[in-house]
C-alpha atoms as a PDB file:
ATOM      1  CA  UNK A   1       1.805  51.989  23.625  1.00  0.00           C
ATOM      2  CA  UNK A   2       5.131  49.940  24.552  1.00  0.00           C
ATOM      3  CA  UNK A   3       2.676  47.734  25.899  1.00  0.00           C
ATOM      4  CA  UNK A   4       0.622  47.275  23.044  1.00  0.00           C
ATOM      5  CA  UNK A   5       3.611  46.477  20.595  1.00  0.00           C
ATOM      6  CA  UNK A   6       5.158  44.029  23.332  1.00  0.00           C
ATOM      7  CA  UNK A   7       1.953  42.187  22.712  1.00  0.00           C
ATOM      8  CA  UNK A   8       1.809  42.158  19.083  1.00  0.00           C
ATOM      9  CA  UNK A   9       5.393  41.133  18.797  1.00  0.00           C
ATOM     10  CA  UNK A  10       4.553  38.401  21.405  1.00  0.00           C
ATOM     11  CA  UNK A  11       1.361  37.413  19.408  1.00  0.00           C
ATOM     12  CA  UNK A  12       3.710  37.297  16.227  1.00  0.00           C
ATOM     13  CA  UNK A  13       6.099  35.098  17.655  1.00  0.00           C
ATOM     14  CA  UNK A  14       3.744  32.808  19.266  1.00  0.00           C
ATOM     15  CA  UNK A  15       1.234  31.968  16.044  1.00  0.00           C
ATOM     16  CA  UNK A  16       3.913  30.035  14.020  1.00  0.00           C
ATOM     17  CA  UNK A  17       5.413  28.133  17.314  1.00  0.00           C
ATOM     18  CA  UNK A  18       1.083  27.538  17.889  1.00  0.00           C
ATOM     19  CA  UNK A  19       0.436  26.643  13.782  1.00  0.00           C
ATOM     20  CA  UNK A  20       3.399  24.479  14.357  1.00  0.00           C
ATOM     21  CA  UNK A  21       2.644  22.155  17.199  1.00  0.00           C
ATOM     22  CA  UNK A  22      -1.001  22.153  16.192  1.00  0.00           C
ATOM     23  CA  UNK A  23       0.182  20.713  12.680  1.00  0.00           C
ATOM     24  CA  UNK A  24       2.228  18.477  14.028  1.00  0.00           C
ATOM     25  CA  UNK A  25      -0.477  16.947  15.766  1.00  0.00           C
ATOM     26  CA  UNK A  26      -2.154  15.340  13.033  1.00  0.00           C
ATOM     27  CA  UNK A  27       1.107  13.528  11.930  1.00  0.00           C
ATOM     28  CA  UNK A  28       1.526   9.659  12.893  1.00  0.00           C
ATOM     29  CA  UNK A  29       3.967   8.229  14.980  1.00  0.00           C
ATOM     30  CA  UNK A  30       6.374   5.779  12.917  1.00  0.00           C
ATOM     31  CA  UNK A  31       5.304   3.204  15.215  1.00  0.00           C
ATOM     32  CA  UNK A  32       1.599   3.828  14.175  1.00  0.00           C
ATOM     33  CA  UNK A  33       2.711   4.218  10.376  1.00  0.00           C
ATOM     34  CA  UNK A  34       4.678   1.194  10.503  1.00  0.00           C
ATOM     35  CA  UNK A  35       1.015  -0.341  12.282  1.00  0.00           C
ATOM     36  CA  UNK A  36      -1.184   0.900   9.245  1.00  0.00           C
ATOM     37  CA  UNK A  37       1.872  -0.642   7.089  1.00  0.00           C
ATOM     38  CA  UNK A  38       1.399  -4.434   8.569  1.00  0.00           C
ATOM     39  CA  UNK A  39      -1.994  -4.053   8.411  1.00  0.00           C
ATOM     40  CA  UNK A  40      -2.158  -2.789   4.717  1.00  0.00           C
ATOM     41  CA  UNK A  41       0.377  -5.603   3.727  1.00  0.00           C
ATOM     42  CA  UNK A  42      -1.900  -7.880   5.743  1.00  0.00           C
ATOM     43  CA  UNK A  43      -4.587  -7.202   3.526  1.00  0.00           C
ATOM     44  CA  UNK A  44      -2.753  -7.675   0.625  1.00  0.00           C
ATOM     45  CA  UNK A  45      -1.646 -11.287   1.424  1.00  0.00           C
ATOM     46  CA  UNK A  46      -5.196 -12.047   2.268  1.00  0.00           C
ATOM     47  CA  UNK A  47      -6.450 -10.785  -1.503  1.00  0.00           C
ATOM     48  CA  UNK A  48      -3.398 -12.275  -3.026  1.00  0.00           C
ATOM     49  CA  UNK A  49      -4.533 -15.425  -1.914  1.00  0.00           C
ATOM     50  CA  UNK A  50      -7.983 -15.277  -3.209  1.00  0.00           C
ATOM     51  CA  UNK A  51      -6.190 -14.746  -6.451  1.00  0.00           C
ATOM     52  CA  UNK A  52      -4.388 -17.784  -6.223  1.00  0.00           C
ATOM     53  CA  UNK A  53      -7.609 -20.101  -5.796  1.00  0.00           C
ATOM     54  CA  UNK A  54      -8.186 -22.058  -9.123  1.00  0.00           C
ATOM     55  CA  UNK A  55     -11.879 -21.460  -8.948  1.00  0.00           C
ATOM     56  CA  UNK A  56     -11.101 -17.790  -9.893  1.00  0.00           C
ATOM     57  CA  UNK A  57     -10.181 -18.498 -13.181  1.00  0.00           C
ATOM     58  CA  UNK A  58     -13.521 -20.185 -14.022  1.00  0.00           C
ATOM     59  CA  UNK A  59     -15.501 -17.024 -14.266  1.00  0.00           C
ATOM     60  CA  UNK A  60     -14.110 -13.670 -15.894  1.00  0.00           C
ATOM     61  CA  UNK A  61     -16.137 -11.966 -13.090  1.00  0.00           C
ATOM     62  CA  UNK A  62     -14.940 -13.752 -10.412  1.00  0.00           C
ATOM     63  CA  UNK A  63     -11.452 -12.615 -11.464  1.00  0.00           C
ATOM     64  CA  UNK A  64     -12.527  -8.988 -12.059  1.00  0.00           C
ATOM     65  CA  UNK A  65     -13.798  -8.998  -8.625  1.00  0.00           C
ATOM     66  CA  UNK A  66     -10.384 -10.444  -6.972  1.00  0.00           C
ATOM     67  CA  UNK A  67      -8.317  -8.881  -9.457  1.00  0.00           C
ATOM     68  CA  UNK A  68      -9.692  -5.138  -8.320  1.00  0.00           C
ATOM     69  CA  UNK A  69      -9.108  -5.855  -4.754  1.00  0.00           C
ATOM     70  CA  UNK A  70      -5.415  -6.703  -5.342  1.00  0.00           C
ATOM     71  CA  UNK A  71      -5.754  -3.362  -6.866  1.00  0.00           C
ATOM     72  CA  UNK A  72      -7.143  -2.110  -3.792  1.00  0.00           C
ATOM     73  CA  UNK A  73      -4.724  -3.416  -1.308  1.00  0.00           C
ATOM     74  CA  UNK A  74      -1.653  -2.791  -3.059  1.00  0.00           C
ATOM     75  CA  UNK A  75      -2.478   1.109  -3.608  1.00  0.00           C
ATOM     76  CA  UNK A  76      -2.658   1.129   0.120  1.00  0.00           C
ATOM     77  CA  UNK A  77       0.152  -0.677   0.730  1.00  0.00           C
ATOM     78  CA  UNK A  78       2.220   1.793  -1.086  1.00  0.00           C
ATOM     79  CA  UNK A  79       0.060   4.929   0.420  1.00  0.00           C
ATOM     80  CA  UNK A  80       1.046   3.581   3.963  1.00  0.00           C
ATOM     81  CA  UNK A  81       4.506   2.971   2.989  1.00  0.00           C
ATOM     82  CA  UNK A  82       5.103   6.511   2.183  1.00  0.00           C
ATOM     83  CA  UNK A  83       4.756   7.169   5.689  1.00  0.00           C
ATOM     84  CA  UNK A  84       7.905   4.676   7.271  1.00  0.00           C
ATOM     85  CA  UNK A  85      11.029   5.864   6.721  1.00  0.00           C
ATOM     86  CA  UNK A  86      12.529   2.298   6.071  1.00  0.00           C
ATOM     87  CA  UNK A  87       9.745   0.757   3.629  1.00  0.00           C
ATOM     88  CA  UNK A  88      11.372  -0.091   0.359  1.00  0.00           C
ATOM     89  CA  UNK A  89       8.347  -1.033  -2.068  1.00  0.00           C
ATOM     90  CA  UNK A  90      10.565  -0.922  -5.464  1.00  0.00           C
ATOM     91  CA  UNK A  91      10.514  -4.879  -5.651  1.00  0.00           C
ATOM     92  CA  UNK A  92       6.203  -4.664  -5.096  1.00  0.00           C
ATOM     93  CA  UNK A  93       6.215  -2.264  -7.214  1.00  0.00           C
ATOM     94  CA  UNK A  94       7.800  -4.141  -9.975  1.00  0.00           C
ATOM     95  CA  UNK A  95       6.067  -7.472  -9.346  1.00  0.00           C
ATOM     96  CA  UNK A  96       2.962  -5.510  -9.346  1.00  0.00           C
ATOM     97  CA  UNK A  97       3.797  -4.188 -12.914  1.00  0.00           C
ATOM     98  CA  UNK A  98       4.650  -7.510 -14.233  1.00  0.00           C
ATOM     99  CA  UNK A  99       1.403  -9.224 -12.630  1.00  0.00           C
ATOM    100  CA  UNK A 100      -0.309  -6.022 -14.825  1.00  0.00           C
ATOM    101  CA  UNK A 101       1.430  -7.115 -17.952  1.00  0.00           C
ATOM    102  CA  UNK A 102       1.057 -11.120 -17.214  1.00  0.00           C
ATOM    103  CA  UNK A 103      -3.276  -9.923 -17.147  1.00  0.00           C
ATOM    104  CA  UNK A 104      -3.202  -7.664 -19.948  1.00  0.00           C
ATOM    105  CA  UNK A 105      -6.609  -7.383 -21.630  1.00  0.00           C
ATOM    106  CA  UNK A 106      -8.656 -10.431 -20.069  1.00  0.00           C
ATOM    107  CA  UNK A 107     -11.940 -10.304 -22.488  1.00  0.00           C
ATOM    108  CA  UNK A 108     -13.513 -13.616 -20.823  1.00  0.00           C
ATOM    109  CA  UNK A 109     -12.958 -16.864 -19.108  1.00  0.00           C
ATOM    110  CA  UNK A 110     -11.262 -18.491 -22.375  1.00  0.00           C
ATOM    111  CA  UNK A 111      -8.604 -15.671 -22.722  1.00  0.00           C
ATOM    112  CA  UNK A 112      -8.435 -15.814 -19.045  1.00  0.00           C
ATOM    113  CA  UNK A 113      -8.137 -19.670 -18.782  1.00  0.00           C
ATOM    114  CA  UNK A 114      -5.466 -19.037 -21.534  1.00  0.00           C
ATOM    115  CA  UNK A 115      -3.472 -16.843 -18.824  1.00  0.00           C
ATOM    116  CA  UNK A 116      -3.883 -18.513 -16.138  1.00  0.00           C
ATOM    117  CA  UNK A 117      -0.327 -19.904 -15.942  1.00  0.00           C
ATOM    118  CA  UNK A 118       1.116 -16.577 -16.700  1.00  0.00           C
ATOM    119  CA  UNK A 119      -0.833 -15.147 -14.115  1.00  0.00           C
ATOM    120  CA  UNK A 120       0.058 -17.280 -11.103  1.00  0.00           C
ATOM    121  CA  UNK A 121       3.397 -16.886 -11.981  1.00  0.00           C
ATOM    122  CA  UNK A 122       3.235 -13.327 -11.942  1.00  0.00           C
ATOM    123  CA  UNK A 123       1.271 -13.766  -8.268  1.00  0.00           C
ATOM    124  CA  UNK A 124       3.751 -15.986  -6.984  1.00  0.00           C
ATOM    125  CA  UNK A 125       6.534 -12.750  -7.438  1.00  0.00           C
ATOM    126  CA  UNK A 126       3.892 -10.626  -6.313  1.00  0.00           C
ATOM    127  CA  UNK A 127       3.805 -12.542  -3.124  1.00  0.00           C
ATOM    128  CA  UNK A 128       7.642 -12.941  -3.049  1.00  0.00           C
ATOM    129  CA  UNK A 129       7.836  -9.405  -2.935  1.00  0.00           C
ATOM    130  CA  UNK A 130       5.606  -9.103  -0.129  1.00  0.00           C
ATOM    131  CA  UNK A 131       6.903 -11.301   2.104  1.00  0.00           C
ATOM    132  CA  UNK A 132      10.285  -9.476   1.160  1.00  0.00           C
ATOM    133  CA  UNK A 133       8.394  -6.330   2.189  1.00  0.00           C
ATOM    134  CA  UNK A 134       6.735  -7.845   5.553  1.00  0.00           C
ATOM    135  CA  UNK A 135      10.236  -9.092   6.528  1.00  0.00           C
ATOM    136  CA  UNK A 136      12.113  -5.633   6.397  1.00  0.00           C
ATOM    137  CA  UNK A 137       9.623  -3.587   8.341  1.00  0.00           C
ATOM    138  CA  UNK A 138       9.242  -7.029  10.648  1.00  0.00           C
ATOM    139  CA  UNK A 139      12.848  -8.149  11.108  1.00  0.00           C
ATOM    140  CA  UNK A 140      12.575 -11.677  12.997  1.00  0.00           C
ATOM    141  CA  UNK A 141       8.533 -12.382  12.556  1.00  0.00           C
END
């Protein structure tokens, strides 16, 4: 019987200290979080700068298309971010909102000709912010 409860208790004290290092197993590293970061950012820049190419603005669709993968990128930018401890996005965050705004309801290739300005502008904080961004988790790159 003493037995039997010595292995129960054992078994009792063992599952959480098991649950434990078996959850913790699934976590990333902050060197691998900091990895997924970069590589997020990276793929910002890269759609940021499809935005910036004046042949965008010549076709509602073509803008639509660039537009969502800014969308895109930036969502994982700030997913990723969540996971390193020294990632400040507040200033993406914010140029993000006011590239939003500087879009607002583009209805076709006149209203977004009529933007256009507005909308680079917007961009060019956008990408500001980002390279703000790239330069605190990459101090000296």
């Amino acid at each position: 019987m003493r037995k039997g409860m010595a292995l129960v208790l054992a078994l009792l004290v063992m599952l959480p200290l098991t649950v434990t290092a078996i959850a913790g197993c699934g976590e990333k590293s902050n060197a691998e979080a900091e990895a997924l970061l970069n590589q997020d950012l990276e793929d910002l820049k890269v759609s940021l700068a499809g935005m910036l190419d004046p042949n965008i603005y010549t076709s509602s669709d073509l803008f639509k298309n660039a537009w969502k993968q800014v969308e895109n990128a930036y969502n994982g930018v700030v997913d990723s971010a969540k996971e390193v401890k020294d990632a400040r996005v507040t200033d993406l965050t914010t140029a993000f909102s006011d590239l939003k705004k500087a879009i607002g309801n583009v209805t076709g290739t006149q209203s977004l000709v009529e933007k256009a300005d507005a909308i680079t502008t917007a961009l060019e904080e956008l990408q500001n912010a980002w390279q703000q961004l790239f330069s605190d988790i990459n101090p000296g790159k």
